[in-house]
C-alpha atoms as a PDB file:
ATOM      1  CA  UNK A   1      90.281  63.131 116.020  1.00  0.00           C
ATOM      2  CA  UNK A   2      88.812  64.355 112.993  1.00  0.00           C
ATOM      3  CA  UNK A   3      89.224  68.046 114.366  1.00  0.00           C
ATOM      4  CA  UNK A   4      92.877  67.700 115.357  1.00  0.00           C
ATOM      5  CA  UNK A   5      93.740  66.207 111.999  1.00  0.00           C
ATOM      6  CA  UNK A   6      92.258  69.254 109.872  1.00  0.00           C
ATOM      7  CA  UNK A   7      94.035  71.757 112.281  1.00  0.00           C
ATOM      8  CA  UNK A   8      97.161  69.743 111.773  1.00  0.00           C
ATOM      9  CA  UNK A   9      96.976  69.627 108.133  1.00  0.00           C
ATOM     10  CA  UNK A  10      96.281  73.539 108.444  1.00  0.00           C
ATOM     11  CA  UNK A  11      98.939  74.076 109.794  1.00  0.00           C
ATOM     12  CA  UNK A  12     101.149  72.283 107.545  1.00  0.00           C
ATOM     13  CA  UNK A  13      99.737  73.930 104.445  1.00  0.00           C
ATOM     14  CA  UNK A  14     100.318  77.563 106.014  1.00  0.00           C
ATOM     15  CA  UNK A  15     103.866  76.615 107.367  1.00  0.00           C
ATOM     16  CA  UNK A  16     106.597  79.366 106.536  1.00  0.00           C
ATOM     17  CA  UNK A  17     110.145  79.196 105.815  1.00  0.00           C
ATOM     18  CA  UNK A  18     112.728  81.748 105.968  1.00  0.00           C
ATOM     19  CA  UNK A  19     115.433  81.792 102.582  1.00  0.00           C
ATOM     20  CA  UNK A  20     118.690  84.266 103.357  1.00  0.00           C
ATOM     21  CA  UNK A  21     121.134  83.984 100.579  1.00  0.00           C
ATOM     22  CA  UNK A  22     123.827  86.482  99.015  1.00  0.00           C
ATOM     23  CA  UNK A  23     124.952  86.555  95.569  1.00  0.00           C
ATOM     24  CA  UNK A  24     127.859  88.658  94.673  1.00  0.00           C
ATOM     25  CA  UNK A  25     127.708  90.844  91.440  1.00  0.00           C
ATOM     26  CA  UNK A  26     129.188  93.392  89.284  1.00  0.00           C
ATOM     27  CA  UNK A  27     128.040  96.384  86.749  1.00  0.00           C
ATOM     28  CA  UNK A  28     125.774  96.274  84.708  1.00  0.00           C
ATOM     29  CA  UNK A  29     124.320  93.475  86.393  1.00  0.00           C
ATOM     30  CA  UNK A  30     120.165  94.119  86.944  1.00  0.00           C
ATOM     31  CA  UNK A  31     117.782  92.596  88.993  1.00  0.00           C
ATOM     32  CA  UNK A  32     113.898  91.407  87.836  1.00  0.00           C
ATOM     33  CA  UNK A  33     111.927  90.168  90.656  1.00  0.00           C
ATOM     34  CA  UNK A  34     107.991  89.212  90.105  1.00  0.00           C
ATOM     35  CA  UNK A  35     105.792  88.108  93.190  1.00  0.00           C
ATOM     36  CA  UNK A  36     102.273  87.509  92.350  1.00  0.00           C
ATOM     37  CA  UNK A  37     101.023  88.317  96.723  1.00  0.00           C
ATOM     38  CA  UNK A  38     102.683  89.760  99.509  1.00  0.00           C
ATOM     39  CA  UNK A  39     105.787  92.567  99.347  1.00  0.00           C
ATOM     40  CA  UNK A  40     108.976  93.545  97.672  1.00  0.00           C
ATOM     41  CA  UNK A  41     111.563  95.690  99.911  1.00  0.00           C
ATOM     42  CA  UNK A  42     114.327  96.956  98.437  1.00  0.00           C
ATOM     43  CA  UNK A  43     116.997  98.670 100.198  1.00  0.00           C
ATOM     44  CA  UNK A  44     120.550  99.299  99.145  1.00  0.00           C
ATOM     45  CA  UNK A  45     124.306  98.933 100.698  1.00  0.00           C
ATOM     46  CA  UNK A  46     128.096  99.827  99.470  1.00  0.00           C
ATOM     47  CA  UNK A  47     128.598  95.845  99.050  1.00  0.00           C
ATOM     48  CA  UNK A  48     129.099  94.809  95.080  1.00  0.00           C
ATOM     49  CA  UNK A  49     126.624  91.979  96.311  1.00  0.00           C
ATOM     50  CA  UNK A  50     122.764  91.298  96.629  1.00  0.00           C
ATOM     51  CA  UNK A  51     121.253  89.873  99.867  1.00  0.00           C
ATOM     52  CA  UNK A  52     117.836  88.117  99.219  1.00  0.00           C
ATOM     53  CA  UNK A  53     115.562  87.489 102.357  1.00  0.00           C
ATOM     54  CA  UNK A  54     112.518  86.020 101.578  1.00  0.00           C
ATOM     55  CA  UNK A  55     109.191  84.910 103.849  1.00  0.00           C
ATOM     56  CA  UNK A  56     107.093  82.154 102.200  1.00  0.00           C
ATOM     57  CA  UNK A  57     105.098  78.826 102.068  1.00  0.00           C
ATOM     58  CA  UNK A  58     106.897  75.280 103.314  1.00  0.00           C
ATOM     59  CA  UNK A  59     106.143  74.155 100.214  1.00  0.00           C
ATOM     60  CA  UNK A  60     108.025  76.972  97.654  1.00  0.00           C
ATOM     61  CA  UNK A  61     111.342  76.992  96.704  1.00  0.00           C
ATOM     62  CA  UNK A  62     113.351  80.264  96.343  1.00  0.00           C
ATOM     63  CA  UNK A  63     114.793  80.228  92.860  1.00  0.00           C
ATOM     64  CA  UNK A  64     117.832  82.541  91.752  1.00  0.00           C
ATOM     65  CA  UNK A  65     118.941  82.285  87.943  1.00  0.00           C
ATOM     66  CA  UNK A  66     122.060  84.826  87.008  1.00  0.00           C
ATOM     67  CA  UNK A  67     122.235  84.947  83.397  1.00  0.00           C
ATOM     68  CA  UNK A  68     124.707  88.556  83.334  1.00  0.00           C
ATOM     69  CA  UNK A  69     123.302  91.044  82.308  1.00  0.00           C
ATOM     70  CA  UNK A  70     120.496  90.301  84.424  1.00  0.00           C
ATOM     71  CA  UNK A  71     119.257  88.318  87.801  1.00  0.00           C
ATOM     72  CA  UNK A  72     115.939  86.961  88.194  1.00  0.00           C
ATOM     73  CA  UNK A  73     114.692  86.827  91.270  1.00  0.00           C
ATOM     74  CA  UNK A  74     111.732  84.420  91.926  1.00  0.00           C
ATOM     75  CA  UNK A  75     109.941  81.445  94.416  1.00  0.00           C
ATOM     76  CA  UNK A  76     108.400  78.073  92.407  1.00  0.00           C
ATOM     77  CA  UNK A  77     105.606  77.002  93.944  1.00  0.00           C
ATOM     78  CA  UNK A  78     104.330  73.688  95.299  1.00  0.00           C
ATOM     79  CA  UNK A  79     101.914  72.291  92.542  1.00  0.00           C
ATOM     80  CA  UNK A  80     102.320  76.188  90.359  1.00  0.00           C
ATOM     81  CA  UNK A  81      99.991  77.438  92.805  1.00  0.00           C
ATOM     82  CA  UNK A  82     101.113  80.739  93.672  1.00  0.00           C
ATOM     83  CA  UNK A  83     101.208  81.880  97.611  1.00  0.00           C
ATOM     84  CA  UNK A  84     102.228  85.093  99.020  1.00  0.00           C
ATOM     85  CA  UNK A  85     105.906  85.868  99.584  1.00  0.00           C
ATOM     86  CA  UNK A  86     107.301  88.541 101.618  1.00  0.00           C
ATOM     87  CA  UNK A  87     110.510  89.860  99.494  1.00  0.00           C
ATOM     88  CA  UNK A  88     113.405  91.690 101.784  1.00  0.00           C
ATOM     89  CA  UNK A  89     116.407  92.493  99.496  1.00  0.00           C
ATOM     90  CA  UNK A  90     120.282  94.493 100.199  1.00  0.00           C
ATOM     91  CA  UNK A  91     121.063  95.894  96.527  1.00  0.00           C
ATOM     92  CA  UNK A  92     124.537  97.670  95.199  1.00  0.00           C
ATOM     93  CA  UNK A  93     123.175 101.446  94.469  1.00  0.00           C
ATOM     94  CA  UNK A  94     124.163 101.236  90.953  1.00  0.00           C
ATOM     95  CA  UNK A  95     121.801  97.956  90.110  1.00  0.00           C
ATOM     96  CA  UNK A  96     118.955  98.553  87.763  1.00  0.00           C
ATOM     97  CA  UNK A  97     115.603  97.207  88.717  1.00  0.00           C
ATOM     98  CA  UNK A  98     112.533  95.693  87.078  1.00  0.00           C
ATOM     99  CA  UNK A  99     110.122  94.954  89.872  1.00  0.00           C
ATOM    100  CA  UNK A 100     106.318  93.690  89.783  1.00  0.00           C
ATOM    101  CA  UNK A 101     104.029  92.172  91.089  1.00  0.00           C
ATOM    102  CA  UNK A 102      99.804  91.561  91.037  1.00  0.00           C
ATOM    103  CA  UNK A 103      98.723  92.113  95.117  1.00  0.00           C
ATOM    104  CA  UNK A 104     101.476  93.670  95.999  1.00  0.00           C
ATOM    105  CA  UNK A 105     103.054  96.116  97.678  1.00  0.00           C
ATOM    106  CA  UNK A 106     106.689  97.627  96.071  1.00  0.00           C
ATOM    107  CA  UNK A 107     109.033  99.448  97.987  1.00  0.00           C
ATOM    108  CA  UNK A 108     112.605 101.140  97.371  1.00  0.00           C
ATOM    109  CA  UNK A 109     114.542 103.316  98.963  1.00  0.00           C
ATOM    110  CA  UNK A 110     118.484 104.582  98.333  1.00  0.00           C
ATOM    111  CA  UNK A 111     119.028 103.223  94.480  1.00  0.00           C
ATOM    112  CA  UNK A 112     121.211 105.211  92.199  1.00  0.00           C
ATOM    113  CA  UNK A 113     119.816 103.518  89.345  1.00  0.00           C
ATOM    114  CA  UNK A 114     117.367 103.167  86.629  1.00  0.00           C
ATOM    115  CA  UNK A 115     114.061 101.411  87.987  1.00  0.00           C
ATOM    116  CA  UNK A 116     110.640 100.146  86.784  1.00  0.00           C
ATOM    117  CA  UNK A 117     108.278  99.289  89.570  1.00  0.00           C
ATOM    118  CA  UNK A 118     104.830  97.788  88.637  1.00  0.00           C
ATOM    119  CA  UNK A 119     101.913  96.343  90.808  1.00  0.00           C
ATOM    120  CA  UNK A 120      98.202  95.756  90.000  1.00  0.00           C
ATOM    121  CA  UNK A 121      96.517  96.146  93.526  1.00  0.00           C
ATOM    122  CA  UNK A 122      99.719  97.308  95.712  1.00  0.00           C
ATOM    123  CA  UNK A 123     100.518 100.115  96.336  1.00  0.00           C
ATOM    124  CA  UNK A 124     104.457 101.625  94.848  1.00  0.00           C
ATOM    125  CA  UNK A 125     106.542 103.663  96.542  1.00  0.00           C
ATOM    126  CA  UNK A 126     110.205 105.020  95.460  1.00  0.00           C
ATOM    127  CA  UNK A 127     112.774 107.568  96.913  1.00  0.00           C
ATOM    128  CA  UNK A 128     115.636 107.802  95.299  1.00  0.00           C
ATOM    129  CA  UNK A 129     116.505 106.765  91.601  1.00  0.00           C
ATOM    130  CA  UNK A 130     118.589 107.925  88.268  1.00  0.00           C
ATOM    131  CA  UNK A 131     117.892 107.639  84.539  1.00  0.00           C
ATOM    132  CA  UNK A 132     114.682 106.240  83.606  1.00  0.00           C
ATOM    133  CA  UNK A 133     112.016 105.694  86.680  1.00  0.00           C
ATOM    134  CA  UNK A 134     108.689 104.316  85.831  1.00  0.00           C
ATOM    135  CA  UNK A 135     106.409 103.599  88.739  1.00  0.00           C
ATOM    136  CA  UNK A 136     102.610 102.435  88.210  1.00  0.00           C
ATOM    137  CA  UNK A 137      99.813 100.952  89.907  1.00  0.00           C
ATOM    138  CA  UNK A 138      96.081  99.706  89.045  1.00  0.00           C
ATOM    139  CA  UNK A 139      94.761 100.328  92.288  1.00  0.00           C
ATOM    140  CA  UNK A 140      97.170 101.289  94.404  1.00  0.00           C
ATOM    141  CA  UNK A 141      98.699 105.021  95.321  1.00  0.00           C
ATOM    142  CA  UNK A 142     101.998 105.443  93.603  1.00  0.00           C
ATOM    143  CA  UNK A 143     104.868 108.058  95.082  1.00  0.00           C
ATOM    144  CA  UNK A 144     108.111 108.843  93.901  1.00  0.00           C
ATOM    145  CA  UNK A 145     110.352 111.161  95.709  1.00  0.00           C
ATOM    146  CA  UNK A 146     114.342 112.204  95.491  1.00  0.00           C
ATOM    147  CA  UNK A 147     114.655 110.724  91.271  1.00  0.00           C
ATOM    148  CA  UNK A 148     116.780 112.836  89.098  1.00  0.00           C
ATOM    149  CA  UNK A 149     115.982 111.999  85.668  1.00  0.00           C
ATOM    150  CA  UNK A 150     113.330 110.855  83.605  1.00  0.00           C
ATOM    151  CA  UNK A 151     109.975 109.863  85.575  1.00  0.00           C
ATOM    152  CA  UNK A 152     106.664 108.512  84.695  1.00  0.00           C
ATOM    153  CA  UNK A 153     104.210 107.312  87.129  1.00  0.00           C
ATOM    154  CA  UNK A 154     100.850 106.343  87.376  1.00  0.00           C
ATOM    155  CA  UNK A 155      97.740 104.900  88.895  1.00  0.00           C
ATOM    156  CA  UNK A 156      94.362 104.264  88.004  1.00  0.00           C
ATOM    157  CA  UNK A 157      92.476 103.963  90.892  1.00  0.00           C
ATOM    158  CA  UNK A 158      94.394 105.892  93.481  1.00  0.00           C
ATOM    159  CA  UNK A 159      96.896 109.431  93.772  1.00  0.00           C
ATOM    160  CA  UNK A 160      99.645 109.897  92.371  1.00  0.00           C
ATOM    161  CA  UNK A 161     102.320 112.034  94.275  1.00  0.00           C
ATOM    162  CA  UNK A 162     106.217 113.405  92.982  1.00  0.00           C
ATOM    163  CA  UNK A 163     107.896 114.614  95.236  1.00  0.00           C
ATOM    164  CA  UNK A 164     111.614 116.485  95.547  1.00  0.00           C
ATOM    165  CA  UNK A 165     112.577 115.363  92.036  1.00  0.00           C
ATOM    166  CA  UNK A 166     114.646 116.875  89.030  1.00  0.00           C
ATOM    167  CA  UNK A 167     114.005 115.825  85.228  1.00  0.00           C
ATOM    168  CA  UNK A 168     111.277 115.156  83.013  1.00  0.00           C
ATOM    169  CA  UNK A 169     107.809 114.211  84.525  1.00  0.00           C
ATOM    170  CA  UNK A 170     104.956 112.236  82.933  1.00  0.00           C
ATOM    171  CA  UNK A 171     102.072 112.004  85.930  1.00  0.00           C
ATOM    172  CA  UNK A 172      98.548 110.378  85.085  1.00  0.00           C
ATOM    173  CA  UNK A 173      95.670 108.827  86.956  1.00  0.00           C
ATOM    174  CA  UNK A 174      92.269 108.068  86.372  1.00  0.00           C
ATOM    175  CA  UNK A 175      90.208 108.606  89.497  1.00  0.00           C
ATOM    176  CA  UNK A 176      92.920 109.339  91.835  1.00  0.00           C
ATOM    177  CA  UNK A 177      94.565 113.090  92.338  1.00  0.00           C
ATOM    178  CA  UNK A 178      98.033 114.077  90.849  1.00  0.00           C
ATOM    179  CA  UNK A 179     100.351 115.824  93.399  1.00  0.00           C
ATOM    180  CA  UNK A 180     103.786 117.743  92.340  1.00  0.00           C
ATOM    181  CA  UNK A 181     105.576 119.238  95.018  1.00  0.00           C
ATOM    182  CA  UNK A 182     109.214 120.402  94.388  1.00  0.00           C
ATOM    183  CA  UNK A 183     109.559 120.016  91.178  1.00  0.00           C
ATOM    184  CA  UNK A 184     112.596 121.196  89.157  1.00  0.00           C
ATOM    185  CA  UNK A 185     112.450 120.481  85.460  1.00  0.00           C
ATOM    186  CA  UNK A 186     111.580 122.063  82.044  1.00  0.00           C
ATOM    187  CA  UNK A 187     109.121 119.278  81.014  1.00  0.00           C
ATOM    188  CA  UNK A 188     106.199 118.535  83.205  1.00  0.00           C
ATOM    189  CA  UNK A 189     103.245 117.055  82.351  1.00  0.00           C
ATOM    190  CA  UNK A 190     100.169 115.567  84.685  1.00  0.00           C
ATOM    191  CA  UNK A 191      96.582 114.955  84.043  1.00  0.00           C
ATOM    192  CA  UNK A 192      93.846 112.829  85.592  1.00  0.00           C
ATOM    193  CA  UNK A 193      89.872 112.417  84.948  1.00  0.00           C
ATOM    194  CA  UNK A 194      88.242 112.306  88.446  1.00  0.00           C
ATOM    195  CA  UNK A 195      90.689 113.853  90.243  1.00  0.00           C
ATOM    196  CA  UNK A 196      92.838 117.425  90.549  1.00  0.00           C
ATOM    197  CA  UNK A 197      96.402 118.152  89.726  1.00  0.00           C
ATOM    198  CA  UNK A 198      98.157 120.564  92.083  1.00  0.00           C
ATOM    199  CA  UNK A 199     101.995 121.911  90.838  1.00  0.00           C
ATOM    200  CA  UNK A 200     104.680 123.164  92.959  1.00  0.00           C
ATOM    201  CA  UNK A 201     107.900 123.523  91.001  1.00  0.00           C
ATOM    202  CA  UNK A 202     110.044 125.809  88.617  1.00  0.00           C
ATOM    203  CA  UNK A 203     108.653 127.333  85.268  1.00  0.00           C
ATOM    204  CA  UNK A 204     112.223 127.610  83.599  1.00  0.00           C
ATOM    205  CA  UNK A 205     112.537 129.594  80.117  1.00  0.00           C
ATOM    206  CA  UNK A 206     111.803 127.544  77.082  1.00  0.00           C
ATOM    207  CA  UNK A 207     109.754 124.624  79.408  1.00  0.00           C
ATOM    208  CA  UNK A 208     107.100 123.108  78.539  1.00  0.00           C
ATOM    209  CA  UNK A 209     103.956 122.577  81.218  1.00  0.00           C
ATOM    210  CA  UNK A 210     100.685 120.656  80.380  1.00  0.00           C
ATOM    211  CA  UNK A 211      98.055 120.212  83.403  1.00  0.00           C
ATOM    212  CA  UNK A 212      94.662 118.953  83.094  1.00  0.00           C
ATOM    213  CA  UNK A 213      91.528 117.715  84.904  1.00  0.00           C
ATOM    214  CA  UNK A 214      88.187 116.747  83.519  1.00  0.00           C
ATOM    215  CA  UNK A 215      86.052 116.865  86.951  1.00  0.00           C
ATOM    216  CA  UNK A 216      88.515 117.684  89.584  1.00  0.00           C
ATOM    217  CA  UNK A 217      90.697 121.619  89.958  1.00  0.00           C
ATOM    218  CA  UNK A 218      93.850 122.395  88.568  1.00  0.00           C
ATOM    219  CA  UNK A 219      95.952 124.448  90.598  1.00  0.00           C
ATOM    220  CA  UNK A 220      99.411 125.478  90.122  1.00  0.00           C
ATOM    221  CA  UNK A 221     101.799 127.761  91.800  1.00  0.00           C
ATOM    222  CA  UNK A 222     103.985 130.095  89.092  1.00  0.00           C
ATOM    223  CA  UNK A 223     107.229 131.421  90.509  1.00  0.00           C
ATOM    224  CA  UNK A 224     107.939 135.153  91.044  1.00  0.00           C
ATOM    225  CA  UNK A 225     109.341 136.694  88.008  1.00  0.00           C
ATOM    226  CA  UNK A 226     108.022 133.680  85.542  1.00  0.00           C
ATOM    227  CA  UNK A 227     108.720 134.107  82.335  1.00  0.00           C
ATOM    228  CA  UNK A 228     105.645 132.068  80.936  1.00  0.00           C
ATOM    229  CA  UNK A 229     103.011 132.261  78.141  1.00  0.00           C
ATOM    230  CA  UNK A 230      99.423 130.528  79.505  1.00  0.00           C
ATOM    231  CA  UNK A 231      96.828 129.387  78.348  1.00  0.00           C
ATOM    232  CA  UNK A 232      93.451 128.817  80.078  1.00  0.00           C
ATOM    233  CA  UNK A 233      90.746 126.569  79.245  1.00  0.00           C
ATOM    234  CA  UNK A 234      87.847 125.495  81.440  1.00  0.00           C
ATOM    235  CA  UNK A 235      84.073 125.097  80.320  1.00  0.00           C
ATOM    236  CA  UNK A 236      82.162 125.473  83.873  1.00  0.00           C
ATOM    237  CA  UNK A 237      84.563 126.171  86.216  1.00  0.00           C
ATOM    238  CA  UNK A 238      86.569 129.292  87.421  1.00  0.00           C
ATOM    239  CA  UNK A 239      89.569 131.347  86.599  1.00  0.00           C
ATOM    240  CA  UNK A 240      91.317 132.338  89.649  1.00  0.00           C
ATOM    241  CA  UNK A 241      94.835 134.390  90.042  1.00  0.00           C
ATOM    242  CA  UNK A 242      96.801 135.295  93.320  1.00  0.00           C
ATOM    243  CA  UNK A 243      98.912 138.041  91.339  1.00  0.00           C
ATOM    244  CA  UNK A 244      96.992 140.383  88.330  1.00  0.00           C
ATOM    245  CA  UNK A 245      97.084 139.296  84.838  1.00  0.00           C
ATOM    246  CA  UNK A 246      96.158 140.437  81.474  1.00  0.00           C
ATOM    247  CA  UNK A 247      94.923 138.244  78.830  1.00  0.00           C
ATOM    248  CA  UNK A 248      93.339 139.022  75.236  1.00  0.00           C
ATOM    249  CA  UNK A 249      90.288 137.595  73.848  1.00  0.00           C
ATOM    250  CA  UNK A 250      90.019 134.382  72.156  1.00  0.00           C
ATOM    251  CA  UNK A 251      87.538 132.818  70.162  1.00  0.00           C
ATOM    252  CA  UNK A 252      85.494 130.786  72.433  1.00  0.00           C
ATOM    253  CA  UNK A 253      83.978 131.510  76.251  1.00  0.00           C
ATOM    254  CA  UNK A 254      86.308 130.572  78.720  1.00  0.00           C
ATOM    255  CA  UNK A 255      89.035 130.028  76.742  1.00  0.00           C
ATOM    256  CA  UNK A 256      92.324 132.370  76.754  1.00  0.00           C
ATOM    257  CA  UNK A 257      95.556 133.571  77.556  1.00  0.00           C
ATOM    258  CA  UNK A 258      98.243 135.967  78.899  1.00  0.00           C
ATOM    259  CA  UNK A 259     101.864 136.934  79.089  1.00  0.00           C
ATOM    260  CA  UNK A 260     103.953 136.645  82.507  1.00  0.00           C
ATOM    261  CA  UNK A 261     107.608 138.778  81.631  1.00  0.00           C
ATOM    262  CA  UNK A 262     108.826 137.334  78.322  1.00  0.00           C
ATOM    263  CA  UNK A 263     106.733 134.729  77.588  1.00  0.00           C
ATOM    264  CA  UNK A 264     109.107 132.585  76.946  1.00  0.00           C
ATOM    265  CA  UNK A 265     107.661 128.912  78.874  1.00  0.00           C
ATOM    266  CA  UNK A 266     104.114 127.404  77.357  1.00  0.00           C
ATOM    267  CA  UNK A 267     101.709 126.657  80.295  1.00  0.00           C
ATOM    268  CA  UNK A 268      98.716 124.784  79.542  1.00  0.00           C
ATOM    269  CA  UNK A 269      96.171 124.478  82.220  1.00  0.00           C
ATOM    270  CA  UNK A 270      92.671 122.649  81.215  1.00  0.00           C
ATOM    271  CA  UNK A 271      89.620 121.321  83.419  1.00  0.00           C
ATOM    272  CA  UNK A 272      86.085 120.861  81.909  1.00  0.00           C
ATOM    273  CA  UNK A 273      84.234 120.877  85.250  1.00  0.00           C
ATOM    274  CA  UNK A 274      86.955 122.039  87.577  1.00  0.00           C
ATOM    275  CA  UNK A 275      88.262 125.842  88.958  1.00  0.00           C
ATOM    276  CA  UNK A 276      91.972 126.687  87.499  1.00  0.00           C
ATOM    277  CA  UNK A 277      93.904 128.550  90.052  1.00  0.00           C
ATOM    278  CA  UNK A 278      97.317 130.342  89.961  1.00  0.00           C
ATOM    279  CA  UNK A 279      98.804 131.121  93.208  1.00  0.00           C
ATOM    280  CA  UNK A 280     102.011 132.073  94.515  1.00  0.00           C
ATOM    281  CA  UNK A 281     104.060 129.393  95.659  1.00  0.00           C
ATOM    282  CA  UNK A 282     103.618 128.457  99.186  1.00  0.00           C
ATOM    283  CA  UNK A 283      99.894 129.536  99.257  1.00  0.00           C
ATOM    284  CA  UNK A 284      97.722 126.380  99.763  1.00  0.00           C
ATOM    285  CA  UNK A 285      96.006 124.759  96.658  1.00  0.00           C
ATOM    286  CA  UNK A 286      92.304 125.881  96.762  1.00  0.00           C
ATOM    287  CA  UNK A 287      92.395 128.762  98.638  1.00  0.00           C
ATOM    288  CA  UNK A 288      89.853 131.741  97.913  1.00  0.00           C
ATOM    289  CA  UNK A 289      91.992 134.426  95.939  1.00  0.00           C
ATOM    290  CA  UNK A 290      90.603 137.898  95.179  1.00  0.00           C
ATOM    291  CA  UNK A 291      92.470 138.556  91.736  1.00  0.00           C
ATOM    292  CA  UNK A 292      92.707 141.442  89.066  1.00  0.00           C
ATOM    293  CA  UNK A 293      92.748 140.800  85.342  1.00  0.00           C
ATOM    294  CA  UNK A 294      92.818 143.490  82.228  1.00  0.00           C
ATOM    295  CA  UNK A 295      91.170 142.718  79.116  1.00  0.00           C
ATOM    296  CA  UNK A 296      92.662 144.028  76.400  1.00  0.00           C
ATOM    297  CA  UNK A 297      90.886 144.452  72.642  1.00  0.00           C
ATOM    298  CA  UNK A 298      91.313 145.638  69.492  1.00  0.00           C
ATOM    299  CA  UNK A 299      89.686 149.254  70.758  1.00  0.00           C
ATOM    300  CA  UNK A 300      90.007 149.536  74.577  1.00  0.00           C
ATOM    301  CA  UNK A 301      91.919 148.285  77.665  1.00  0.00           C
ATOM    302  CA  UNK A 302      89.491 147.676  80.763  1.00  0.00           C
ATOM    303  CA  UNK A 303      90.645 146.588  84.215  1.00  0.00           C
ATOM    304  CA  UNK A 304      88.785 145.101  86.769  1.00  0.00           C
ATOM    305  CA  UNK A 305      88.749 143.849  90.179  1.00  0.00           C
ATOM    306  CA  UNK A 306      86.821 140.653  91.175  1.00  0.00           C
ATOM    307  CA  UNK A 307      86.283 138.373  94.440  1.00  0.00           C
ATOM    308  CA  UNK A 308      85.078 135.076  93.285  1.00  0.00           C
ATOM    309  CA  UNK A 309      81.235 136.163  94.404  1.00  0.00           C
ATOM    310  CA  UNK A 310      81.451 139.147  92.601  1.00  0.00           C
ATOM    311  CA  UNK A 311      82.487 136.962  89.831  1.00  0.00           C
ATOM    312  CA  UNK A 312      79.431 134.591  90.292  1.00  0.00           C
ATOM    313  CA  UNK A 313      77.081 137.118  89.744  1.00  0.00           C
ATOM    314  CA  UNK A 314      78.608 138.788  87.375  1.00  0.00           C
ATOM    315  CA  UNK A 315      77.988 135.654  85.383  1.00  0.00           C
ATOM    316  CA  UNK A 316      74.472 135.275  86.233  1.00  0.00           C
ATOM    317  CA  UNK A 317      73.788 139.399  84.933  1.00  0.00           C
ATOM    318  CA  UNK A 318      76.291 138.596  81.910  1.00  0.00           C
ATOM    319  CA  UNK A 319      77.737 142.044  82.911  1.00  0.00           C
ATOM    320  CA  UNK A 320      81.820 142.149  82.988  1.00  0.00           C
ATOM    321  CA  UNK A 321      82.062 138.610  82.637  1.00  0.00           C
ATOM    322  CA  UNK A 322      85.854 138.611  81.505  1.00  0.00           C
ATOM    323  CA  UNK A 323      85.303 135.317  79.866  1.00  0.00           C
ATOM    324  CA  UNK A 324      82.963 136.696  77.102  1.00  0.00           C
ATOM    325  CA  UNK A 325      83.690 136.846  73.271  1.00  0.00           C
ATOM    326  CA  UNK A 326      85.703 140.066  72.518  1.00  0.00           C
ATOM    327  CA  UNK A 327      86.553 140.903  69.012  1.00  0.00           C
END
């Protein structure tokens, strides 16, 4: 008796119930959802309306409140005590969105909007997007793919991947690796402690280009016919180039930088424990390159030719190292 009551009350405590509702809106309405466990899916329609579906507890209460310019989106709970909620939204394409949540997991996919999509130990994932995109995570991998316009992601645990976007990019993580693949934008910027950075994109004339890495590689791949002025910095890792190169002497060991065409783009690339590699696009990140550099000083030009064991010992003799002091 005692048994069948506890498995009753069980179940009664871990019930479900099933919300479906639709809300018709206009611009510049925007949406704000928070969920503190479970998921957020948002897809989008033609319809100048928003469909909520929501999965969650027998004893919450979905809770709409339209206030123009904005919709909030959220579930009260039996007693405040928050249970999981599985979110399931239709959005017009034009509707901004502030999204967040603490475990969980953000999806959306087909906006034509501005979004901000935040979760502590989900993971975030966007394709599509205009204007302003933020996306970050604490734990959790973050991805944004398809945005045109400004983007900044992040993660401190996990990666960080952009993917197939145009615009500005701001990419950080902590322990996680930073991935740009098909970039197209003058401002670009991505850096990460225990991680690498790899960089697929454009290097357009007057851009801008920052990539660093304190323990992991940073490896990026520079267009044919770059116009690009870069500089180098690594304190025990490697130089590495798919294409020659000729850089002058600088003031401190391992520390320099060169001329592609005009010059006319900065490139900064910067690891402390990490290899730097330029490659040509479509070459895999962290491939073995045999590269050519020239030196050039104030009374000779010497070229050489290095593979990277040459290079190695070349180090350990301290004989043609071209990362020595040059006046």
């Amino acid at each position: 008796m005692i048994a069948t009551l506890a498995a009753f009350t069980l179940a009664v405590l871990t019930a479900s119930t099933h919300s479906d509702t639709t809300f018709s809106v206009k611009p510049p309405m925007r949406l704000t959802l928070s969920n503190f466990s479970g998921s957020i899916s948002v897809r989008t329609w033609s319809r100048n309306s928003v469909r909520i579906e929501a999965e969650h507890s027998s004893h919450a209460q979905l809770r709409v409140t339209t206030q123009p310019p904005k919709m909030t989106v959220d579930v009260e709970h039996w007693r405040g005590i928050p249970s999981s909620v599985e979110y399931q939204l239709l959005v017009p394409k034009w509707m901004s969105l502030e999204l967040s949540g603490v475990s969980t997991d953000v999806e959306v996919e087909g906006a034509q909007s501005e979004i901000n999509a935040q979760s502590v130990s989900g993971d975030v994932s966007i394709i599509g997007g205009t204007g302003f995109v933020t996306a970050a995570s604490v734990s959790g991998d973050v991805r944004v793919e398809g945005c045109k316009g400004k983007i900044e992601c992040s993660s401190v645990e996990s990666d960080v991947h952009v993917q197939s976007a145009t615009g500005a990019v701001a990419a950080s993580s902590v322990n996680g690796e930073v991935v740009l693949d098909d970039i197209d934008s003058d401002d670009v910027e991505a850096s990460t402690i225990g991680g690498g950075v790899t960089y697929d994109g454009t290097i357009k004339d007057g851009g801008s280009y920052k990539f660093s890495s304190n323990n992991g590689d940073v490896s990026v791949a520079m267009p044919a016919r770059a116009n690009a002025t870069v500089s180098i910095s690594t304190y025990s890792g490697e130089f590495q180039s798919e294409f020659p190169v000729t850089f002058s002497g600088t003031k401190h060991r391992k520390q320099f930088t060169f001329m592609l065409g005009n010059g006319n783009a900065r490139v900064e690339l910067e690891s402390f424990q990490g290899s730097i590699q330029l490659r040509r696009p479509g070459s895999p990140a962290g491939a073995g390159a045999e590269y050519k550099y020239e030196m050039k000083s104030k009374t000779h030009t010497e070229t050489k030719k290095h593979t990277k064991e040459d290079e190695k010992q070349k180090d350990k003799d301290g004989d043609g190292d071209p990362d020595e002091d040059h006046e």
